[in-house]
Protein backbone atom coordinates (compact mmCIF):
# COMPACT_ATOMS: atom_id res chain seq x y z
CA UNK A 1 -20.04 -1.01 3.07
CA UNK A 2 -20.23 -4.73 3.99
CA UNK A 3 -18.47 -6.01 7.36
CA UNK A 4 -15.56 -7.97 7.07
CA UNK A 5 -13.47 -9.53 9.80
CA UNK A 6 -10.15 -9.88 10.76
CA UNK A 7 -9.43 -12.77 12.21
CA UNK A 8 -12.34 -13.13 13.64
CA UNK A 9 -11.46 -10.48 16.20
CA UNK A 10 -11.91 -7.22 14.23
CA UNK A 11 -14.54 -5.65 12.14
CA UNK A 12 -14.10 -3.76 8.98
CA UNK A 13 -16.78 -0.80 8.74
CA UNK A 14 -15.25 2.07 6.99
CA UNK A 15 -12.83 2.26 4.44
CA UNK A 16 -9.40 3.18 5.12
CA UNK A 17 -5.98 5.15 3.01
CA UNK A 18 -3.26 4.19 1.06
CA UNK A 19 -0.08 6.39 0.79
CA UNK A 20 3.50 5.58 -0.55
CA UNK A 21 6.60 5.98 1.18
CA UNK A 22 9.60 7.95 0.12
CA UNK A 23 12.93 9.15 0.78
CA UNK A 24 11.51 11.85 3.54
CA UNK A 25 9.20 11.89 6.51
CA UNK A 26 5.59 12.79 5.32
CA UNK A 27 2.40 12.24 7.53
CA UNK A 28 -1.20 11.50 6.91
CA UNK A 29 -4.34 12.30 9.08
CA UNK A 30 -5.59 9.13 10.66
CA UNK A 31 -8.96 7.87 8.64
CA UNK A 32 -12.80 7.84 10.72
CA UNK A 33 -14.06 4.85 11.88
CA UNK A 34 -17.74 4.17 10.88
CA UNK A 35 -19.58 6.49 13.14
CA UNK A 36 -17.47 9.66 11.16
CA UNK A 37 -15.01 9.84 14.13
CA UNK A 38 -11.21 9.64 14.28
CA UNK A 39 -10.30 5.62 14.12
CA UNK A 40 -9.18 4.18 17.96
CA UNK A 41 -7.39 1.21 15.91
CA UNK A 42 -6.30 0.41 12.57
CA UNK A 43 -4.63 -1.77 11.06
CA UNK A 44 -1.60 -0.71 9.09
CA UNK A 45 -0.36 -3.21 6.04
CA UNK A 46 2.71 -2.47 4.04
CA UNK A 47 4.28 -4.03 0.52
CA UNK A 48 7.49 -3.35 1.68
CA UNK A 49 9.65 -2.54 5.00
CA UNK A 50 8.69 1.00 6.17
CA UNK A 51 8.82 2.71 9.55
CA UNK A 52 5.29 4.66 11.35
CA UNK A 53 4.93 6.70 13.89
CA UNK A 54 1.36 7.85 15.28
CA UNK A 55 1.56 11.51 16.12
CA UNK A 56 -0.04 14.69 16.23
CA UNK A 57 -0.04 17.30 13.15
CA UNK A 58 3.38 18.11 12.05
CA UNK A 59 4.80 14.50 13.54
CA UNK A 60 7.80 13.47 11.71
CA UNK A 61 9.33 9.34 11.40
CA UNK A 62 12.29 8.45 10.89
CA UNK A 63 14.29 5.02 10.73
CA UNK A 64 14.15 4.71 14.69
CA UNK A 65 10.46 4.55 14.85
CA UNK A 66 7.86 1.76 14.86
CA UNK A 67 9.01 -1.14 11.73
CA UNK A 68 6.56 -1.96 9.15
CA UNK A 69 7.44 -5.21 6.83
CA UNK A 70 5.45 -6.32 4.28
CA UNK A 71 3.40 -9.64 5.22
CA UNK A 72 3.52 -8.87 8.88
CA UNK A 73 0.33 -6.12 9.64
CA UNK A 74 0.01 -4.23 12.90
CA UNK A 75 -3.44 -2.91 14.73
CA UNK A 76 -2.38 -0.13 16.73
CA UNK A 77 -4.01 1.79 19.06
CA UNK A 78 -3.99 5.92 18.14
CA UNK A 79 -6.36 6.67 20.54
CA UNK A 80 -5.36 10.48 21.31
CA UNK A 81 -3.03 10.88 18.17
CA UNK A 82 -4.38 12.83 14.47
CA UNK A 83 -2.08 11.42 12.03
CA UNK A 84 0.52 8.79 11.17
CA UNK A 85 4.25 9.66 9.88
CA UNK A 86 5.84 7.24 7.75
CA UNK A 87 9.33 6.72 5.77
CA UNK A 88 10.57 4.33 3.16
CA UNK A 89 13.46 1.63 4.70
CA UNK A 90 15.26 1.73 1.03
CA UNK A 91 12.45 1.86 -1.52
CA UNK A 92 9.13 2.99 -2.05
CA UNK A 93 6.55 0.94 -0.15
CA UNK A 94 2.75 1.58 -0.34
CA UNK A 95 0.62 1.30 2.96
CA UNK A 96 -2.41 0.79 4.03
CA UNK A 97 -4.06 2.15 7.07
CA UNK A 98 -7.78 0.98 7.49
CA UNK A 99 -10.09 1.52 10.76
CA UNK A 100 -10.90 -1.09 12.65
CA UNK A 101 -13.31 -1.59 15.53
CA UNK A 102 -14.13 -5.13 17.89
CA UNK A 103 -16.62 -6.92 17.13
């Protein structure tokens, strides 16, 4: 996979996951970073206004958690969290959680 960066302060060395919101909470397992372990960052992109919530197995999100909008990314540091809930705002909204590392 080639590097990429993002902007200029973050490299892109393993691909990431896309899942789509909906009406109820559902979680996904946070990707591996490059060297096949769990990510410490990624960056989480939306194309429309969801809410996250890093967790463990089994975490659920709702509408008082963490705010994603489309056009405004987040890098967030899961360090000691498995997964990532997520939930729609009012309509579907697909996201995108890649690994990131410095450098």
């Amino acid at each position: 996979m080639s590097y990429r960066t993002v902007d200029g302060l973050l490299t892109v060395n393993a691909s990431g996951i896309q899942v789509t919101s909906g009406a109820a909470s559902a979680v996904v397992a946070i990707p591996n970073d490059a060297s096949g372990t769990r990510a410490r960052y990624v960056y989480v992109a939306s194309t429309g206004t969801a809410y996250i919530r890093p967790g463990v197995a089994g975490t659920t999100c709702t509408v008082n958690d963490m705010m994603l909008v489309a056009g405004e990314p987040l890098v967030l540091n899961v360090q000691g969290f498995t997964s990532i809930a997520y939930i729609q705002e009012t309509a579907a909204a697909k996201i995108n959680i890649t690994p990131v590392e410095a450098g």
